[in-house]
C-alpha atoms as a PDB file:
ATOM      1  CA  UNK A   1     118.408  90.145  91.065  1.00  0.00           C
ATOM      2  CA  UNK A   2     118.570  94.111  90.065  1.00  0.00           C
ATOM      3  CA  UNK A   3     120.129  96.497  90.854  1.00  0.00           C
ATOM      4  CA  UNK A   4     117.340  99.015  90.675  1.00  0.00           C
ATOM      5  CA  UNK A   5     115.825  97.088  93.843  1.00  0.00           C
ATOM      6  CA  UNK A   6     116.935  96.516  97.237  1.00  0.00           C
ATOM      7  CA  UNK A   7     116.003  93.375  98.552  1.00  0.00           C
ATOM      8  CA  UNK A   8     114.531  93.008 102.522  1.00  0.00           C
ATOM      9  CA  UNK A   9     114.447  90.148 104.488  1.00  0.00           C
ATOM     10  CA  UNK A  10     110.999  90.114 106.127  1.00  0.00           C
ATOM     11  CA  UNK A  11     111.982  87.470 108.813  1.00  0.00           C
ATOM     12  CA  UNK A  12     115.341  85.819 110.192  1.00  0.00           C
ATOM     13  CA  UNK A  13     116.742  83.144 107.729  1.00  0.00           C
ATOM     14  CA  UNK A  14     119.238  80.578 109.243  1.00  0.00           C
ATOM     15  CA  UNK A  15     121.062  78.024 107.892  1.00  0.00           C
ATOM     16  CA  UNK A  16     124.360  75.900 108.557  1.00  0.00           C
ATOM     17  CA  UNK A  17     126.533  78.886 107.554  1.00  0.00           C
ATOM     18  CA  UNK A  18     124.998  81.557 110.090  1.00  0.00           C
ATOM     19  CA  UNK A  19     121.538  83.549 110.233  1.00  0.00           C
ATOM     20  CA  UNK A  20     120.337  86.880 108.762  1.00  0.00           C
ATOM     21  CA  UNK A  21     118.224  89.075 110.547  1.00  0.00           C
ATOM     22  CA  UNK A  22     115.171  90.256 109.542  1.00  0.00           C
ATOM     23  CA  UNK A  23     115.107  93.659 108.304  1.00  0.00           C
ATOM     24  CA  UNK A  24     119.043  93.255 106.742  1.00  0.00           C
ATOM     25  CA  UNK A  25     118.735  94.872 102.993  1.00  0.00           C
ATOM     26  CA  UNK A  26     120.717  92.766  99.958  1.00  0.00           C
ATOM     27  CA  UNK A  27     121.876  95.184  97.292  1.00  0.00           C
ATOM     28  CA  UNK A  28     123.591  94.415  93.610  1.00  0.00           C
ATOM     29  CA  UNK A  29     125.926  96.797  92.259  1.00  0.00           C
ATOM     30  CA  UNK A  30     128.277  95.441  88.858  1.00  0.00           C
ATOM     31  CA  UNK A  31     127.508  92.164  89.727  1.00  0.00           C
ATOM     32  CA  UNK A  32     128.795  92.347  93.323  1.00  0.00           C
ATOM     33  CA  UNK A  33     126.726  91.777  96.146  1.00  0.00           C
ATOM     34  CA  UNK A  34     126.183  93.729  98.934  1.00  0.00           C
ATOM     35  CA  UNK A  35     124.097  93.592 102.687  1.00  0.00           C
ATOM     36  CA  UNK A  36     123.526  96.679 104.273  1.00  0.00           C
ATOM     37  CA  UNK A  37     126.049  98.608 102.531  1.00  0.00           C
ATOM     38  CA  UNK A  38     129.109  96.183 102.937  1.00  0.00           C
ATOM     39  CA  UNK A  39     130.485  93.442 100.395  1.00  0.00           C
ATOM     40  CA  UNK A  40     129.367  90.246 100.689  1.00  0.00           C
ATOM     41  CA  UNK A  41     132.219  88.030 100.091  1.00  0.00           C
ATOM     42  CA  UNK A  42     132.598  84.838  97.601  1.00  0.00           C
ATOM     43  CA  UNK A  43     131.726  82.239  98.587  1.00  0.00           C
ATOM     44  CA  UNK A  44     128.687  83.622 100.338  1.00  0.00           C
ATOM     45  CA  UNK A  45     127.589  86.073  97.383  1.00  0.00           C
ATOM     46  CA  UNK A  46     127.308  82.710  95.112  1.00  0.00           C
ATOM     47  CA  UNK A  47     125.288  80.726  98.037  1.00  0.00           C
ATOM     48  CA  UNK A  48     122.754  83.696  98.562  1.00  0.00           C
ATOM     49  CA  UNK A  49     122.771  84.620  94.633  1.00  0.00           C
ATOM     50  CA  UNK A  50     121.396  80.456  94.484  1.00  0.00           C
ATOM     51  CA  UNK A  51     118.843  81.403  97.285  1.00  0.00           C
ATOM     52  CA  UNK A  52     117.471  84.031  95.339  1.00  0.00           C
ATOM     53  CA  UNK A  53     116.514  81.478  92.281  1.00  0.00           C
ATOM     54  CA  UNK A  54     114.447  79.605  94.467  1.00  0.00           C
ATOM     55  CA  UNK A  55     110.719  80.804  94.285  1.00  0.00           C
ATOM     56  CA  UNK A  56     110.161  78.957  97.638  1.00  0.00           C
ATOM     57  CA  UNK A  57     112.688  81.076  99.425  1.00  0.00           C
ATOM     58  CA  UNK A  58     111.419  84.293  97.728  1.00  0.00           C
ATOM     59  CA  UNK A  59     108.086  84.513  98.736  1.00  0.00           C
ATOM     60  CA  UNK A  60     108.614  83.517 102.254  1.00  0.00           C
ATOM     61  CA  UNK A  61     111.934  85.390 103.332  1.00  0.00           C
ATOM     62  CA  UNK A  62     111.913  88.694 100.928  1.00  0.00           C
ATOM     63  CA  UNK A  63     110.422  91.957 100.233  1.00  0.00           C
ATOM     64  CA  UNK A  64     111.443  93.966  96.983  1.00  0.00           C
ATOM     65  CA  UNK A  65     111.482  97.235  97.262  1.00  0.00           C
ATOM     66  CA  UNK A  66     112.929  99.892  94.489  1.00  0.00           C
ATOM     67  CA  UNK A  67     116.324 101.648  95.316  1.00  0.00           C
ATOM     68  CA  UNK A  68     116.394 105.207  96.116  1.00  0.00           C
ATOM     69  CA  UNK A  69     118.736 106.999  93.537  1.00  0.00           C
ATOM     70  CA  UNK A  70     120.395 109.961  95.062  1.00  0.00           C
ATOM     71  CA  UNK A  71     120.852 113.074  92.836  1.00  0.00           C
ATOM     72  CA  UNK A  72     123.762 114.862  92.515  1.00  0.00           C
END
């Protein structure tokens, strides 16, 4: 994962700990993980963070898109 990308779920993923909706946008800022703005706390962060090695789960559930930098 980057943290120059934001990264979209493109349908609803569910699993035994709960469901994420499509459209829901994973961020990485210094190694912390975040969905839709807010933290994702351990031990979730380390269970999606495995998700996102898997190829499988890549291709089918995400969309990578590049993060808008704002300007100041």
């Amino acid at each position: 994962m980057d943290e120059t990308n934001v990264y979209i779920f493109k349908k609803k993923y569910e699993c035994q700990l709960g469901k994420i909706d499509e459209g829901r946008a994973i961020t990485t800022f210094r190694g912390m993980m975040f969905i839709d703005g807010g933290m994702i706390p351990e031990p979730y962060a380390s269970d999606i963070k495995k998700l996102f090695t898997d190829d499988k789960f890549v291709k089918e559930y995400i969309r990578v898109e590049k993060a808008i930098k704002n300007k100041v």
